[in-house]
C-alpha atoms as a PDB file:
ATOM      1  CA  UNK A   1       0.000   0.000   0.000  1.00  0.00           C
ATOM      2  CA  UNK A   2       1.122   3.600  -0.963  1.00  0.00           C
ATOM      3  CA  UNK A   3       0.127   6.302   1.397  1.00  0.00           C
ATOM      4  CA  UNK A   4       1.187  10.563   0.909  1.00  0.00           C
ATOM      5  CA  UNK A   5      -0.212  13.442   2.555  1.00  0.00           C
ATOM      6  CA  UNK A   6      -1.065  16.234   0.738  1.00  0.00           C
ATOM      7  CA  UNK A   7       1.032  19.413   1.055  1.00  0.00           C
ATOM      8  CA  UNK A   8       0.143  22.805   0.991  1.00  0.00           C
ATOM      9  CA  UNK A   9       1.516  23.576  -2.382  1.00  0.00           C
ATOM     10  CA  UNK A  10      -0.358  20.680  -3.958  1.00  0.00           C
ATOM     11  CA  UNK A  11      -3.925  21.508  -2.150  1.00  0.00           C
ATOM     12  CA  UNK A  12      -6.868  22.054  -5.052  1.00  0.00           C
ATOM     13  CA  UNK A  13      -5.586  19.355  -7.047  1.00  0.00           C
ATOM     14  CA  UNK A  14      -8.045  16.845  -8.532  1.00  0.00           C
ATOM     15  CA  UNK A  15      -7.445  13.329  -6.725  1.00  0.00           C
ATOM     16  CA  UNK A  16      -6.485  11.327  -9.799  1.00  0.00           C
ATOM     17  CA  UNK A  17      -4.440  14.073 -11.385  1.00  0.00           C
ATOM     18  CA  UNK A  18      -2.890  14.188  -7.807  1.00  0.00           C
ATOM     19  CA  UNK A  19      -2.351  10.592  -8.202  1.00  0.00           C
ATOM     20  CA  UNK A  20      -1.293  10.461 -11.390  1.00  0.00           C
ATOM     21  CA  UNK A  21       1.269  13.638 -10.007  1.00  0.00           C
ATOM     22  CA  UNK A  22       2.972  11.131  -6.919  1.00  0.00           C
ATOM     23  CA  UNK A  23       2.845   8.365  -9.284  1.00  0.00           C
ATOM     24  CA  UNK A  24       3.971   7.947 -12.975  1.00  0.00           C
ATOM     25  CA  UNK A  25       3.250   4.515 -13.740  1.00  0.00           C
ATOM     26  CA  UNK A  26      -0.518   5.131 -12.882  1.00  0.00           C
ATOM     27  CA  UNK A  27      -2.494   6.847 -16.073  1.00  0.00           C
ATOM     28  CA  UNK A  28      -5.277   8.978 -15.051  1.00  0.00           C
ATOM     29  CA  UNK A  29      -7.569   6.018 -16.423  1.00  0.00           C
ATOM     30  CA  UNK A  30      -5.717   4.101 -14.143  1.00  0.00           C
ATOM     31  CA  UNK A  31      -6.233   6.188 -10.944  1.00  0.00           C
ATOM     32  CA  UNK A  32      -9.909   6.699 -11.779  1.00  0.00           C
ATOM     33  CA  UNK A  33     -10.488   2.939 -12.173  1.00  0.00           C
ATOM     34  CA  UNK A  34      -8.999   2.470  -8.319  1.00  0.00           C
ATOM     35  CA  UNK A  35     -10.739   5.206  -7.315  1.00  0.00           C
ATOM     36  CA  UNK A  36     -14.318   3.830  -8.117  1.00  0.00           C
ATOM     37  CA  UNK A  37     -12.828   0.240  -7.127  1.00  0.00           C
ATOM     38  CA  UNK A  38     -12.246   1.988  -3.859  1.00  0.00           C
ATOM     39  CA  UNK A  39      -8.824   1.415  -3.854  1.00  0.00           C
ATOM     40  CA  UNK A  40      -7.512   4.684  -3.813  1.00  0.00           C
ATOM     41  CA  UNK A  41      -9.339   6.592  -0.144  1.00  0.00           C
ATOM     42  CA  UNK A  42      -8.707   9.885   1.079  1.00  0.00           C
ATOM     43  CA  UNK A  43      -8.524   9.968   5.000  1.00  0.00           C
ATOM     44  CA  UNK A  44     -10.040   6.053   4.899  1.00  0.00           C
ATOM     45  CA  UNK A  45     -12.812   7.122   2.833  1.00  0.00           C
ATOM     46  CA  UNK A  46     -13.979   6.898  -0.963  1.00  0.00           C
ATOM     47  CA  UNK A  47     -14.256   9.974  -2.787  1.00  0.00           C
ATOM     48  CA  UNK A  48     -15.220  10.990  -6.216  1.00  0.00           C
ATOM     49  CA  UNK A  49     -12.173  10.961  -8.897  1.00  0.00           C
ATOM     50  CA  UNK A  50     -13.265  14.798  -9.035  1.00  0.00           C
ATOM     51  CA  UNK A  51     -12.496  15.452  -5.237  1.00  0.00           C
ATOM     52  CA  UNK A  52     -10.368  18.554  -4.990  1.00  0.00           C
ATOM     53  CA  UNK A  53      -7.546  16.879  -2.139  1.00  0.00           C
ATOM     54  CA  UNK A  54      -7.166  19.502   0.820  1.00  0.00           C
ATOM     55  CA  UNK A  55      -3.823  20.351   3.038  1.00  0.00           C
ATOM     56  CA  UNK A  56      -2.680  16.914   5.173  1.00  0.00           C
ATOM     57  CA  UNK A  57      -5.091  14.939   3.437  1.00  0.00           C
ATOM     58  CA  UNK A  58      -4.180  11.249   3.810  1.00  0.00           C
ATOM     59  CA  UNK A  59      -4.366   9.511   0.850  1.00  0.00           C
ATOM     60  CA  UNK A  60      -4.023   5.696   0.632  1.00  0.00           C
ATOM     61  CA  UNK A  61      -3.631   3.285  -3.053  1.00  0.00           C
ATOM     62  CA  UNK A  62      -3.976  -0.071  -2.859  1.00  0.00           C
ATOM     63  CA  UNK A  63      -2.614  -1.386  -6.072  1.00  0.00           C
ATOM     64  CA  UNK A  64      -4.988  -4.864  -6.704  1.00  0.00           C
ATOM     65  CA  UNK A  65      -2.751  -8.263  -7.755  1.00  0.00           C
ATOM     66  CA  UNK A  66      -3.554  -8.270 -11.699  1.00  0.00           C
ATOM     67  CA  UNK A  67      -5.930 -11.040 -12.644  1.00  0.00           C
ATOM     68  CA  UNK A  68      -5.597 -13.972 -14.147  1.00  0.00           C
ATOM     69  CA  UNK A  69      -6.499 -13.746 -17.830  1.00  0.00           C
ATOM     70  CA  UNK A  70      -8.972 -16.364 -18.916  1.00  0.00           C
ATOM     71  CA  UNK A  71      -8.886 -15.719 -22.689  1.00  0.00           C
ATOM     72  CA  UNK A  72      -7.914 -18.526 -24.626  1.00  0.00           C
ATOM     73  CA  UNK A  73      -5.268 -17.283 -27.247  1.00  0.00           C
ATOM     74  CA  UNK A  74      -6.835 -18.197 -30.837  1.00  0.00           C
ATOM     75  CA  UNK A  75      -4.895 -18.689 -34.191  1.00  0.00           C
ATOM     76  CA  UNK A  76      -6.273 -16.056 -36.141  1.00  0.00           C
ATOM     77  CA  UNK A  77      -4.035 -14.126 -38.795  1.00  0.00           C
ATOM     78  CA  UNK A  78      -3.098 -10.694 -38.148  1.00  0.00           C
ATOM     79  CA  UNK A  79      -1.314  -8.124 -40.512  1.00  0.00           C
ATOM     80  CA  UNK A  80       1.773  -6.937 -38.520  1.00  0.00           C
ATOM     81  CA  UNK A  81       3.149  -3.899 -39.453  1.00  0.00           C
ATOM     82  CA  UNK A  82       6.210  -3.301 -36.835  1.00  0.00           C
ATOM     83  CA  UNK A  83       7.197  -5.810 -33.846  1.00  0.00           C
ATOM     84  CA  UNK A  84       9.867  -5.173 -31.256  1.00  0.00           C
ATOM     85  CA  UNK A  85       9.993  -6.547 -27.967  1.00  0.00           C
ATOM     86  CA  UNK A  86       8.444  -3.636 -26.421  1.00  0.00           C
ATOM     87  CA  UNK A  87       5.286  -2.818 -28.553  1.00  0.00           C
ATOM     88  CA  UNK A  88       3.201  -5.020 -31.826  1.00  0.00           C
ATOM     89  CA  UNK A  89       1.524  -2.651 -34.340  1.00  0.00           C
ATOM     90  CA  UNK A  90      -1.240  -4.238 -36.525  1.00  0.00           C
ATOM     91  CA  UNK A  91      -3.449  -3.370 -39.546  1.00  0.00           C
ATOM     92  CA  UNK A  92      -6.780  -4.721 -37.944  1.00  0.00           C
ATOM     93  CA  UNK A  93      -9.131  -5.587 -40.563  1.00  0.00           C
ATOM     94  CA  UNK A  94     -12.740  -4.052 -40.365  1.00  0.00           C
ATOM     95  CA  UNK A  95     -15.307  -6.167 -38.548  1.00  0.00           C
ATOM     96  CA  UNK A  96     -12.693  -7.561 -36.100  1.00  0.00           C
ATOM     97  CA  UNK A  97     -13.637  -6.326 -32.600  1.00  0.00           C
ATOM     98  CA  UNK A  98     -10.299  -5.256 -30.496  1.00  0.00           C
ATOM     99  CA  UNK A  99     -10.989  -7.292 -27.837  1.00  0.00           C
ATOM    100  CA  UNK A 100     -13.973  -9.027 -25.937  1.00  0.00           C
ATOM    101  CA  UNK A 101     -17.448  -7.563 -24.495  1.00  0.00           C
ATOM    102  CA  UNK A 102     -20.940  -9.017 -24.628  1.00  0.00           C
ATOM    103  CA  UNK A 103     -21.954 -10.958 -27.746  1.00  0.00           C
ATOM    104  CA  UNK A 104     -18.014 -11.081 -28.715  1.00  0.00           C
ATOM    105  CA  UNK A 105     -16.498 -13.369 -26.701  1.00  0.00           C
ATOM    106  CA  UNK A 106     -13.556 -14.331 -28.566  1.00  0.00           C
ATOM    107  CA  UNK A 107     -12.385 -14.435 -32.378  1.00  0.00           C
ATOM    108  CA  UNK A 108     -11.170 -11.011 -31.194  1.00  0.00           C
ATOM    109  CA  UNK A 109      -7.875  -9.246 -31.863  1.00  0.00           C
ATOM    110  CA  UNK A 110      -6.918  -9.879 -27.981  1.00  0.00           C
ATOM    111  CA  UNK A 111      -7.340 -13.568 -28.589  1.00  0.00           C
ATOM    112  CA  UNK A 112      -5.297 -13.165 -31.817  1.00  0.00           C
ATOM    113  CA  UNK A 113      -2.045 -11.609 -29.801  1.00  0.00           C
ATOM    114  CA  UNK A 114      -2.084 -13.615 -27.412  1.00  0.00           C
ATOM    115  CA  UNK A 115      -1.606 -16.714 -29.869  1.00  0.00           C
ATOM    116  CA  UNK A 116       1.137 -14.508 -31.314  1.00  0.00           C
ATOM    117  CA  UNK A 117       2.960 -12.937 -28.243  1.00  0.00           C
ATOM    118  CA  UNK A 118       2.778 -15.646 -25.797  1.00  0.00           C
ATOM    119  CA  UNK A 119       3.122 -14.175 -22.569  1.00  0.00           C
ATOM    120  CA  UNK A 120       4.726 -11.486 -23.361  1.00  0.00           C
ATOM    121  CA  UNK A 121       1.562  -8.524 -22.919  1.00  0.00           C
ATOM    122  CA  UNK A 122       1.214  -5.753 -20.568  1.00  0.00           C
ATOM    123  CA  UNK A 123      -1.402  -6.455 -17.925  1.00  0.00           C
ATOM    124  CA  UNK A 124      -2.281  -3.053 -17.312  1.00  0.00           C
ATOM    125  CA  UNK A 125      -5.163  -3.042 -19.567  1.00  0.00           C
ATOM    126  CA  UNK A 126      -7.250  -5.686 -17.221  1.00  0.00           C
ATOM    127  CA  UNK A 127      -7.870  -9.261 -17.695  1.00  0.00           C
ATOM    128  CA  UNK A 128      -9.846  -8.584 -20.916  1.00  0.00           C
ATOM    129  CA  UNK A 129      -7.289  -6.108 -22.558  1.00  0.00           C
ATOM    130  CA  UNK A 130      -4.368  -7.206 -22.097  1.00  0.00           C
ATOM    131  CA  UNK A 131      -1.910  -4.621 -24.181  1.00  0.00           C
ATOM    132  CA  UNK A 132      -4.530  -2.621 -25.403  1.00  0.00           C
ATOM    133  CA  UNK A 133      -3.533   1.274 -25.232  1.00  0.00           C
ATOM    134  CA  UNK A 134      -6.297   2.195 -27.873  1.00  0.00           C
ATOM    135  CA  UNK A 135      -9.045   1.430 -29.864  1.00  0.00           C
ATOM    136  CA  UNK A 136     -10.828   0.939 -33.072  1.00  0.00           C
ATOM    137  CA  UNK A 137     -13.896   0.527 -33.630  1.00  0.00           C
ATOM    138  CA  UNK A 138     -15.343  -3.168 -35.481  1.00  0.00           C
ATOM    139  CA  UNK A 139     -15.773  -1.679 -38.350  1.00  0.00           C
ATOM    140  CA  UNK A 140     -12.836   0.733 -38.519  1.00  0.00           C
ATOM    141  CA  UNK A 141      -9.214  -0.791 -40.365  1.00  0.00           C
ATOM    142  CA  UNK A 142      -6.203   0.079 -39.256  1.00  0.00           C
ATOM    143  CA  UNK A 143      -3.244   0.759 -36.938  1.00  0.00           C
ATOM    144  CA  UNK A 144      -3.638  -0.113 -33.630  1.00  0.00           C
ATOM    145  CA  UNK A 145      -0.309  -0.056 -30.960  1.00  0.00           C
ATOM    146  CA  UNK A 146      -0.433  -3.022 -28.472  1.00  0.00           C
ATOM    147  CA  UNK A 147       1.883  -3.218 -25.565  1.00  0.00           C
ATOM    148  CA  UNK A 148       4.001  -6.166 -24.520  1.00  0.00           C
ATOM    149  CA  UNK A 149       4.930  -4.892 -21.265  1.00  0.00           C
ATOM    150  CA  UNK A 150       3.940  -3.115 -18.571  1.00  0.00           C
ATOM    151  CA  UNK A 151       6.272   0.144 -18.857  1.00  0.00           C
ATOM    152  CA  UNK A 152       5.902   0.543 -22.385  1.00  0.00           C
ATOM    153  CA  UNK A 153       1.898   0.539 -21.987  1.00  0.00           C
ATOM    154  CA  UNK A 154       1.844   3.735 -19.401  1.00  0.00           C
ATOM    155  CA  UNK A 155       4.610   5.147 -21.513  1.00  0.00           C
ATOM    156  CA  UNK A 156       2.350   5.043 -24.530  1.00  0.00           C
ATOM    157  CA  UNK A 157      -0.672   5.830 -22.640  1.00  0.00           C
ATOM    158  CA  UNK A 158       0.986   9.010 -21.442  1.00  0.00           C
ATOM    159  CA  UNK A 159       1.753  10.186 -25.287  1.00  0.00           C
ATOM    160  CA  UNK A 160      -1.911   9.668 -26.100  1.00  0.00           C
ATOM    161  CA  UNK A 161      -3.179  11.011 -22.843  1.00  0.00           C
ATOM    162  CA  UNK A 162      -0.996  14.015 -23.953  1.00  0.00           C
ATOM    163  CA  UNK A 163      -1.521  14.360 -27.723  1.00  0.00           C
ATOM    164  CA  UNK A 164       1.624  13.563 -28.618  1.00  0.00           C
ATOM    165  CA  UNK A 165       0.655  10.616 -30.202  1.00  0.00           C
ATOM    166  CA  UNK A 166      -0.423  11.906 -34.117  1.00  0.00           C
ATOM    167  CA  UNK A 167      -3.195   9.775 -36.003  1.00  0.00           C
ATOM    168  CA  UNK A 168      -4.188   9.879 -39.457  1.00  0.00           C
ATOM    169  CA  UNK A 169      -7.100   8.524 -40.956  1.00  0.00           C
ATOM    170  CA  UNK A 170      -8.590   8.383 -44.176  1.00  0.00           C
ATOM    171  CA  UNK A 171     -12.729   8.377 -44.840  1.00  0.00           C
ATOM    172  CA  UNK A 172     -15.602   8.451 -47.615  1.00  0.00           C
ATOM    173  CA  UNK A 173     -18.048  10.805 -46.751  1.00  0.00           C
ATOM    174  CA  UNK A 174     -21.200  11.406 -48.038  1.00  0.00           C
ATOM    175  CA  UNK A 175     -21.709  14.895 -49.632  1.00  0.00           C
ATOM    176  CA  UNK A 176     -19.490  17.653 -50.872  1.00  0.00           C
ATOM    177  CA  UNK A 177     -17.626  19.398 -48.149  1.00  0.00           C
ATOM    178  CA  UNK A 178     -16.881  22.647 -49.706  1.00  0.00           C
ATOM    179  CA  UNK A 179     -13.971  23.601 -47.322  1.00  0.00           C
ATOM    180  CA  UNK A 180     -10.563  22.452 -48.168  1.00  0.00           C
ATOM    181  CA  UNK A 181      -9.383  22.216 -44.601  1.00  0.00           C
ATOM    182  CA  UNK A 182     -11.715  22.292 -41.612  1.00  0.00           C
ATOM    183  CA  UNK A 183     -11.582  21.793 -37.954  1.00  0.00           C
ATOM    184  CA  UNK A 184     -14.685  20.401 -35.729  1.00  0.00           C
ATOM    185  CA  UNK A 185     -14.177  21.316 -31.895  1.00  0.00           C
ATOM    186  CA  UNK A 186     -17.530  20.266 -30.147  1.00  0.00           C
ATOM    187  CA  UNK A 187     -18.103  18.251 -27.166  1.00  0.00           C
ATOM    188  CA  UNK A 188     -19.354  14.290 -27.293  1.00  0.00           C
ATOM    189  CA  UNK A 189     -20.710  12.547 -24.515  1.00  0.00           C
ATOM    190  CA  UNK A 190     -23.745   9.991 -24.009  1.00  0.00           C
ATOM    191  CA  UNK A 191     -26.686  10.087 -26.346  1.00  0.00           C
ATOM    192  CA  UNK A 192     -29.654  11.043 -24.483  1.00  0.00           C
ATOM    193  CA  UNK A 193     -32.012   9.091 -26.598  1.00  0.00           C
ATOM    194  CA  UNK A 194     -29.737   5.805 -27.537  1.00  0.00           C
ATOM    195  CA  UNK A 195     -27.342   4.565 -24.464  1.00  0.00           C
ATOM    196  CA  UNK A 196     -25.114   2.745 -27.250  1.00  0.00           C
ATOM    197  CA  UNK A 197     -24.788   5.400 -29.092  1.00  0.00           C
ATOM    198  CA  UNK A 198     -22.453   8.921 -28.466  1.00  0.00           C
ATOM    199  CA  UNK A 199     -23.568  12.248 -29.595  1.00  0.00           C
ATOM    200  CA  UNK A 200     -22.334  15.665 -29.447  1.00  0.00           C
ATOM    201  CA  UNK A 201     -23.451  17.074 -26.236  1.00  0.00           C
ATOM    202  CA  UNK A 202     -23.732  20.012 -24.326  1.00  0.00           C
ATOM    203  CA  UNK A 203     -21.699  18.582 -21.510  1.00  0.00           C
ATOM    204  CA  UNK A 204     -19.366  16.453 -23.125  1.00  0.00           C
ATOM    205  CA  UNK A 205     -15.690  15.580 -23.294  1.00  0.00           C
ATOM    206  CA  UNK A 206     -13.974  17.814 -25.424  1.00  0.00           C
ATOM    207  CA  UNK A 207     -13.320  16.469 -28.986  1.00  0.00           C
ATOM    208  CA  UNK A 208     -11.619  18.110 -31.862  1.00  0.00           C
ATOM    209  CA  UNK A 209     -11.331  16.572 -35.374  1.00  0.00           C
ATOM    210  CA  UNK A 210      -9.201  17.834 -38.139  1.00  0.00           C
ATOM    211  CA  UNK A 211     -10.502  17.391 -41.246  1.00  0.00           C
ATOM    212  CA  UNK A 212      -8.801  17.901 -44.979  1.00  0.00           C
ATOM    213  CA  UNK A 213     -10.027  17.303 -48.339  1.00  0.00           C
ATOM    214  CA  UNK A 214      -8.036  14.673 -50.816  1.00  0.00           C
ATOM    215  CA  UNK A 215     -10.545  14.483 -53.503  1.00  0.00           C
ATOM    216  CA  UNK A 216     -14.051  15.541 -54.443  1.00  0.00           C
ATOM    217  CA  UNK A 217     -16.172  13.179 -56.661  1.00  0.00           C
ATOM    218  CA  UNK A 218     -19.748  13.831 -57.881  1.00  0.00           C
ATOM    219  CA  UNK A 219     -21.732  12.687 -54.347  1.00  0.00           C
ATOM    220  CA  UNK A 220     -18.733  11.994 -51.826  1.00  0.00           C
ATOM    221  CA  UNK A 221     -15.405  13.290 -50.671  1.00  0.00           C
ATOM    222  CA  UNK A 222     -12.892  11.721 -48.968  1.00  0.00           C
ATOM    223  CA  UNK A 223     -11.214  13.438 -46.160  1.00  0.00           C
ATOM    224  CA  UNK A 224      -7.339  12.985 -44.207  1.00  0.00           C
ATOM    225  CA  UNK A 225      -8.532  12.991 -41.013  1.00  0.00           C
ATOM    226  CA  UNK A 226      -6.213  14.013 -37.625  1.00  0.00           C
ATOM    227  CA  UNK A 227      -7.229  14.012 -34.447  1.00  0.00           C
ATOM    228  CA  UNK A 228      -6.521  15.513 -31.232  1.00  0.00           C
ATOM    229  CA  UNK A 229      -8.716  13.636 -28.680  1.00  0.00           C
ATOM    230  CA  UNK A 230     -10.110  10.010 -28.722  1.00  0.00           C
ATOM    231  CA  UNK A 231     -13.273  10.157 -27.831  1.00  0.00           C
ATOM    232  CA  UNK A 232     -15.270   7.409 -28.670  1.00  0.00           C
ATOM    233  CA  UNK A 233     -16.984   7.387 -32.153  1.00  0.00           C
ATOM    234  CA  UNK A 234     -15.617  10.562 -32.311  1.00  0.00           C
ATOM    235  CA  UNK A 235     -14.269  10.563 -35.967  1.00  0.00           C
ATOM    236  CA  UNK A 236     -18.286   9.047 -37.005  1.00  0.00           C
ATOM    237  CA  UNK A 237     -20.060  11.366 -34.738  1.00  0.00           C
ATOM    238  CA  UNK A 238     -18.463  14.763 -35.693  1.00  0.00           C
ATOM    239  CA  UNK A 239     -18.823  13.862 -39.311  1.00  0.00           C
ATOM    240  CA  UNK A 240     -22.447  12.783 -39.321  1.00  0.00           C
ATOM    241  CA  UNK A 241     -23.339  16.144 -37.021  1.00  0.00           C
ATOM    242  CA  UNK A 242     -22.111  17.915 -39.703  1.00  0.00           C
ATOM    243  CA  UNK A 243     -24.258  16.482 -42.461  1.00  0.00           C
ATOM    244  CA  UNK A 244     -21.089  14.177 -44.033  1.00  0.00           C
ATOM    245  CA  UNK A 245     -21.629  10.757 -42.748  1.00  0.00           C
ATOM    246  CA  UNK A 246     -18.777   8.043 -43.203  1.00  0.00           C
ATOM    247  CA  UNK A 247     -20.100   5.572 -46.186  1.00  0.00           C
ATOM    248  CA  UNK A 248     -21.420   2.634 -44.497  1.00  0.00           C
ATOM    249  CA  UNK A 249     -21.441   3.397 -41.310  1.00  0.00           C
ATOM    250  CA  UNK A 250     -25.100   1.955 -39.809  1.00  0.00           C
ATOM    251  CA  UNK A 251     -25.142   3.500 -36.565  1.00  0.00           C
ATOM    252  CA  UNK A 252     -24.586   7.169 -37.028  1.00  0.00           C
ATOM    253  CA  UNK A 253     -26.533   7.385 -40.714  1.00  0.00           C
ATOM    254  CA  UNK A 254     -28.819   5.009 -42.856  1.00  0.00           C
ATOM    255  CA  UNK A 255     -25.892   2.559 -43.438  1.00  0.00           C
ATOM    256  CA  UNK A 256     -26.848   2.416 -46.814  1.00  0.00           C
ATOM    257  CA  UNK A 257     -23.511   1.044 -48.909  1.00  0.00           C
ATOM    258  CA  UNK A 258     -24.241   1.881 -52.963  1.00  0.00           C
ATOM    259  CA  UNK A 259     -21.148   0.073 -53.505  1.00  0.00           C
ATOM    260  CA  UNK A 260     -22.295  -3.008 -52.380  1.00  0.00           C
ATOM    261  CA  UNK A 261     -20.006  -3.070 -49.387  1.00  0.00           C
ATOM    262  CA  UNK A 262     -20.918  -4.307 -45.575  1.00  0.00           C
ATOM    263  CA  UNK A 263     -18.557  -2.362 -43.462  1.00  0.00           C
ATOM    264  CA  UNK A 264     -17.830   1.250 -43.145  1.00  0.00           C
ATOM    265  CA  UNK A 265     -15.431   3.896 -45.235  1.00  0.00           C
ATOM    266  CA  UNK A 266     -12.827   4.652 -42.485  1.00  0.00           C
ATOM    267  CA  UNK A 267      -9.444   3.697 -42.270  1.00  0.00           C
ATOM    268  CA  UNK A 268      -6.391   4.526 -39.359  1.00  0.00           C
ATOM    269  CA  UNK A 269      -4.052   4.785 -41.731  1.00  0.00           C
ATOM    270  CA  UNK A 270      -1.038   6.245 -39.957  1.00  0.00           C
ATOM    271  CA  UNK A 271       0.829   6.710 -36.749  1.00  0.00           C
ATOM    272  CA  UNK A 272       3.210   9.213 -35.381  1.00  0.00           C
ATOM    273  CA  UNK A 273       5.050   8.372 -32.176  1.00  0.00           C
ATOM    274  CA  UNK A 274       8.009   8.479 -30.212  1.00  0.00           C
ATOM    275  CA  UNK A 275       8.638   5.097 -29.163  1.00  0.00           C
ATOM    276  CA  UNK A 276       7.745   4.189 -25.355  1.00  0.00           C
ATOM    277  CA  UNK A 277      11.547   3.103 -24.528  1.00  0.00           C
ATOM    278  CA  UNK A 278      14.014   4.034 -27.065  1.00  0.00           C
ATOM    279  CA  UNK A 279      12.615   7.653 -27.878  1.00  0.00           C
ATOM    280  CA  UNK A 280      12.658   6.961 -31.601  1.00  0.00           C
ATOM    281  CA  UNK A 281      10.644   8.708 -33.650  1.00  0.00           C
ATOM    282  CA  UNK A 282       7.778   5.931 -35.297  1.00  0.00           C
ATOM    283  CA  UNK A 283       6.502   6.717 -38.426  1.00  0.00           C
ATOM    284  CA  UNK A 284       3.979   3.974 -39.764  1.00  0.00           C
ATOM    285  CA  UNK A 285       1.450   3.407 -42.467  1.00  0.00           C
ATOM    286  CA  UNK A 286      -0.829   1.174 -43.262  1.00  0.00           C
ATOM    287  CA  UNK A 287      -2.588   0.816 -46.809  1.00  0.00           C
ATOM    288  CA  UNK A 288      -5.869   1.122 -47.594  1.00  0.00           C
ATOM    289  CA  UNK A 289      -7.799  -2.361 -47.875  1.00  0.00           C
ATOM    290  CA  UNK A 290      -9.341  -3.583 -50.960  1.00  0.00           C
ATOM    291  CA  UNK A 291     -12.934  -3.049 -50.643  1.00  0.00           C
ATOM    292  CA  UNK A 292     -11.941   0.845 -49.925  1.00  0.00           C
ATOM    293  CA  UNK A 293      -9.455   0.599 -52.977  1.00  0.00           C
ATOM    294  CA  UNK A 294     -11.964  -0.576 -55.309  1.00  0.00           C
ATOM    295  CA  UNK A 295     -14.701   1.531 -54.561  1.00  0.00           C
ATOM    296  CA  UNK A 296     -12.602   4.592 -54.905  1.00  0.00           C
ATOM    297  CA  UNK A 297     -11.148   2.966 -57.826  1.00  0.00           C
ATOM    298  CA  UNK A 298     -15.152   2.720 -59.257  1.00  0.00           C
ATOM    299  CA  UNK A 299     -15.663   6.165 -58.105  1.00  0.00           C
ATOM    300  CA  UNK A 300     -12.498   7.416 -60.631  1.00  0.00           C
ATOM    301  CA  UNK A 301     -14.302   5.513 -63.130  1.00  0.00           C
ATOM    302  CA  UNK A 302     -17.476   8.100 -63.165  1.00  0.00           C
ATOM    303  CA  UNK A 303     -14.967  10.942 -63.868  1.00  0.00           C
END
């Protein structure tokens, strides 16, 4: 058990920025997790993660024993696109769910590296994501950075936490976005109609999306895509508020595919990072899968 008392100079602080201020290997995801577990107390008593800590406050972490993952590594083929013995960065294939939840309990990219890296993941993540320090969605290809141990996960999850960490995407949208360059800054939290679906809200996390034109055809565009903050959906939700849905996406518009496609028109097709241990600077691509290939390739066609 770690235990600090709060000084004078540190008083007003947030209690998981505090935490995340005495200790370096705990993310602020991290410290909020313990703090709803109730294993982070202030004066023997659970507080909100929000909790501004006050002069000779007594604050007590209880780091839990990791659990025992109870995955089942599965031999399913993944596109690597840079290994070391510190991080694994895969092209994950669209309709491939990072790792498992309700109604996906394996076939999963998790189960995937864990065939492929043995025992050799971070554990940070919790038992059902091991060496995950980011997301895709299902039906969103692309680069995703996986962890294989424990330091180079919070070292990575600090450069994202921090924005240091540059991602590039590529989309079909729907519609003619006049602008060449564009940047959406509005908030996305909870939708207040659909729980499984995220909205831009009045209240919301902050989200900004940079968005810049490649090509116009006669009823799309597609769009480069950076941005700052990962909020969930955010790329899909910021797009469709705007009135340029992502082709094929069936959550956040019709879902209607003209190209006879199942899947959405979104790609993660680069990363920019300094890697977690050696410092080096990471530059990595991924290409564009077929199905998005062809139907540009059928949209250059029509010109």
């Amino acid at each position: 058990m770690l235990e600090y008392i709060v000084s004078k100079q540190e008083a007003g602080n947030r209690l998981d920025i505090y935490i995340t201020q005495k200790d370096k290997e705990i993310t602020r995801t991290s410290a909020q997790r313990l703090i709803e577990e109730e294993n982070i107390l202030v004066n023997d008593k659970k507080q909100k993660a929000s909790y501004k800590v006050q002069e000779n406050d007594k604050i007590t972490i209880q780091i839990p024993e990791a659990k025992q993952i109870e995955l089942k590594p599965q031999d399913i083929p993944i596109d690597v696109i840079y290994e070391d013995c510190d991080i694994i960065v895969v092209n994950k294939p669209k309709g491939m769910v990072v790792h498992p939840a309700n109604g996906n309990p394996d076939g999963t990219l998790v189960n995937a590296i864990l065939s492929k890296c043995k025992d050799s993941l971070s554990g940070i993540g919790g038992e059902i994501r091991p060496g995950i320090v980011h997301r895709l969605d299902k039906d969103t290809s692309g680069l995703l950075i996986v962890a294989k141990n424990d330091k180079a996960h919070v070292k990575m999850s600090e450069q994202i936490k921090n924005h240091e960490v540059k991602k590039t995407y590529i989309a079909l949208v729907r519609g003619i976005i006049r602008e060449n360059e564009a940047t959406i800054n509005m908030p996305i939290g909870r939708s207040k109609t659909d729980r499984k679906k995220m909205a831009v809200v009045k209240n919301g996390k902050k989200a900004i999306t940079h968005i810049k034109v490649l090509k116009r055809y006669d009823k799309y565009t597609l769009l480069e895509i950076n941005i700052e903050t990962g909020r969930t959906h955010q790329i899909r939700v910021h797009l469709s508020y705007i009135g340029f849905p992502v082709v094929g996406d069936y959550t956040y518009s019709n879902g209607k595919n003209e190209f006879g496609v199942i899947g959405q028109c979104l790609h993660a097709k680069a990363l920019d990072f300094k890697h977690p241990i050696t410092q080096k600077e990471m530059h990595l691509e991924a290409p564009l899968p077929q199905y998005f290939k062809e139907i540009l390739e059928k949209l250059d066609q029509k010109e």
